[in-house]
Protein backbone atom coordinates (compact mmCIF):
# COMPACT_ATOMS: atom_id res chain seq x y z
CA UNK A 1 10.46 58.14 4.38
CA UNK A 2 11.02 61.46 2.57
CA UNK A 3 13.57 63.41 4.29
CA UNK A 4 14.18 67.20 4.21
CA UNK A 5 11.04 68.04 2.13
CA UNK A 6 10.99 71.42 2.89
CA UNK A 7 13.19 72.01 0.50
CA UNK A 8 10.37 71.14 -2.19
CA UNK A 9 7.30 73.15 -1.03
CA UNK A 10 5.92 72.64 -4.67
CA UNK A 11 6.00 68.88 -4.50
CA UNK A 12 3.97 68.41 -0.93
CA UNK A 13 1.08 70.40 -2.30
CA UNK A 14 1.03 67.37 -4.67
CA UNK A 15 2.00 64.76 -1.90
CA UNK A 16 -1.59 66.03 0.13
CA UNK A 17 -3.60 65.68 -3.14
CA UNK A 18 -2.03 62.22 -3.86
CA UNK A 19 -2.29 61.63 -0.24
CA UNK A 20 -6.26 62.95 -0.43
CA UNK A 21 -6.69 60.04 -3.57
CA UNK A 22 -4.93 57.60 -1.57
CA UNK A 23 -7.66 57.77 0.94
CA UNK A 24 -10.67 58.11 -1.81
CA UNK A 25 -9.52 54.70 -3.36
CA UNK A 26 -9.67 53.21 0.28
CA UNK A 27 -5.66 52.33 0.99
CA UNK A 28 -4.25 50.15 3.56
CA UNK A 29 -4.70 50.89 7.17
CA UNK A 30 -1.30 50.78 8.18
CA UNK A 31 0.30 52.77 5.46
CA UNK A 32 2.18 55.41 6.26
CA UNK A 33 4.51 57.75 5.09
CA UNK A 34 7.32 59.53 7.36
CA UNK A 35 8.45 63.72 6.60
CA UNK A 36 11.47 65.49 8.24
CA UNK A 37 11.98 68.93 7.66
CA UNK A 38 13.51 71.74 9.04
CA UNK A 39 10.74 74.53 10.14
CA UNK A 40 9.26 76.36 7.16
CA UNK A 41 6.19 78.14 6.62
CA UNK A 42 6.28 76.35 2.85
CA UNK A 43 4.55 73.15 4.89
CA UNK A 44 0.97 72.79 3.45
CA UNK A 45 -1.85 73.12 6.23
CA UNK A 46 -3.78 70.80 5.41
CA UNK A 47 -0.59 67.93 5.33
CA UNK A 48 0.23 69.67 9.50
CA UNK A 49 -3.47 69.03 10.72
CA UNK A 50 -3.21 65.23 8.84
CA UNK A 51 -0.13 64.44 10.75
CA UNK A 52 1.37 63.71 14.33
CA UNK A 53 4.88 65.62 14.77
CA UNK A 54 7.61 65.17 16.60
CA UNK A 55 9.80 67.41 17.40
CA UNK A 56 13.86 66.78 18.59
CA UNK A 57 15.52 69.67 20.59
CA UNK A 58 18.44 70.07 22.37
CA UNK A 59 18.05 69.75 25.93
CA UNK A 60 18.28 73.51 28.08
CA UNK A 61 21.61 74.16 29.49
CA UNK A 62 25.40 73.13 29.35
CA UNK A 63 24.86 69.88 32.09
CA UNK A 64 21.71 68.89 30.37
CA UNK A 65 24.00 69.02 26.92
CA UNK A 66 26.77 66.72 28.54
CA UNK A 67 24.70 64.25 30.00
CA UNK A 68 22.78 63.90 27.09
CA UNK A 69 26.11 63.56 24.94
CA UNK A 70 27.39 60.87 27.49
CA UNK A 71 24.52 59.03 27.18
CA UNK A 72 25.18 58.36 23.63
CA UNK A 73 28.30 56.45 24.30
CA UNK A 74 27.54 52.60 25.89
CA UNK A 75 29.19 52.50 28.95
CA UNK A 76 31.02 49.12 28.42
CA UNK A 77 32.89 50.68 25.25
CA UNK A 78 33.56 53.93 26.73
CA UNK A 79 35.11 52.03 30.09
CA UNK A 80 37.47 49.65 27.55
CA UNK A 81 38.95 52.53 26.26
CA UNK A 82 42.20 53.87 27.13
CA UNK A 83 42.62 56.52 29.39
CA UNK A 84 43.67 59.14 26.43
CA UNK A 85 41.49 58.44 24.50
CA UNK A 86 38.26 58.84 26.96
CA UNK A 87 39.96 62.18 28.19
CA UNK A 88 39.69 63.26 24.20
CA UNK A 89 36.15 61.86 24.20
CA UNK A 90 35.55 64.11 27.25
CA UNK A 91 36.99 66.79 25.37
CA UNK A 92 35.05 65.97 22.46
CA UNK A 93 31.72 66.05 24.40
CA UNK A 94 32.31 69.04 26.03
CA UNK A 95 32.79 71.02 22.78
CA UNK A 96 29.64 69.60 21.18
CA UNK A 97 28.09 71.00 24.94
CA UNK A 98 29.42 74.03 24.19
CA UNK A 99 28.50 74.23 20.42
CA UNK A 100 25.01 73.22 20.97
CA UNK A 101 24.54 75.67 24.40
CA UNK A 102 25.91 78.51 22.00
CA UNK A 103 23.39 78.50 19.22
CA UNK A 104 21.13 80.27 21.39
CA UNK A 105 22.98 83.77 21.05
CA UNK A 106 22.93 83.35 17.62
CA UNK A 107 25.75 84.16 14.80
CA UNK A 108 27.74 86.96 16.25
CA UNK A 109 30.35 89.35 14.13
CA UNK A 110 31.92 86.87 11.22
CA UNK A 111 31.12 83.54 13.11
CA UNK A 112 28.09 81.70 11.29
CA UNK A 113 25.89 79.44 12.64
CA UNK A 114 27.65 75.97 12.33
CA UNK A 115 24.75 73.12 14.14
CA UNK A 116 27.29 70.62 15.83
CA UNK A 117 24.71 67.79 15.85
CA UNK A 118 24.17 64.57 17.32
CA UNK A 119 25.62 62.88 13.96
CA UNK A 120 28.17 65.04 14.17
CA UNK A 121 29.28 63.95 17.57
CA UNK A 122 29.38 60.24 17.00
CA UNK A 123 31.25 60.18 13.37
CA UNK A 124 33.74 62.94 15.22
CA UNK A 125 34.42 60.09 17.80
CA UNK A 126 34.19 57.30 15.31
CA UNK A 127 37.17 58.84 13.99
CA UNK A 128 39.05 59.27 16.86
């Protein structure tokens, strides 16, 4: 798995050639070789049409954002919690729900774009 490789553009043009040899020299049928990347018009054409991509979005809409962001939690931990600390969870959530539904008006005056993500969310309540 090579993660964030759009930040080499110059090293996938050499990742489809190797990849091209790869299948010249007749390689194992169930090799294969994972990319994440951010969107980036550095991506090789020929390595897009060779592979199956996924995409992972936020869902539409603050509700959507706080169900998905209560689903992350497993109910049984979430219910042995003390009451404070699930009403700080609940706080937690619904700033992540908020972070995530305000990307969409982009960075406005001085405030950058910051993306709250998923990762973000659980070490933030791993922590508290």
């Amino acid at each position: 798995m090579l993660q964030n490789v759009h930040l080499m553009p110059g090293f996938l043009f050499e990742l489809t050639k190797r990849m091209e040899i790869f299948v010249a020299e007749g390689s194992n049928p169930t090799f294969r070789i994972f990319l994440t990347s951010d969107p980036s018009v550095a991506i090789p054409i020929d390595l897009l049409e060779q592979s199956i991509k996924l995409t992972n979005e936020p869902p539409a809409g603050f509700k959507a954002n706080m169900n998905r962001a209560f689903v992350s939690y497993k109910a049984e931990e979430f219910d042995e919690k003390e009451t404070k600390i699930r009403t700080m969870l609940f706080g937690l959530t619904y700033f992540h729900s908020v972070m995530c539904e305000r990307r969409k008006f982009g960075p406005k005056g001085f405030n950058m774009r910051y993306p709250f993500s998923d990762g973000d969310l659980r070490d933030s309540s791993i922590v508290l």
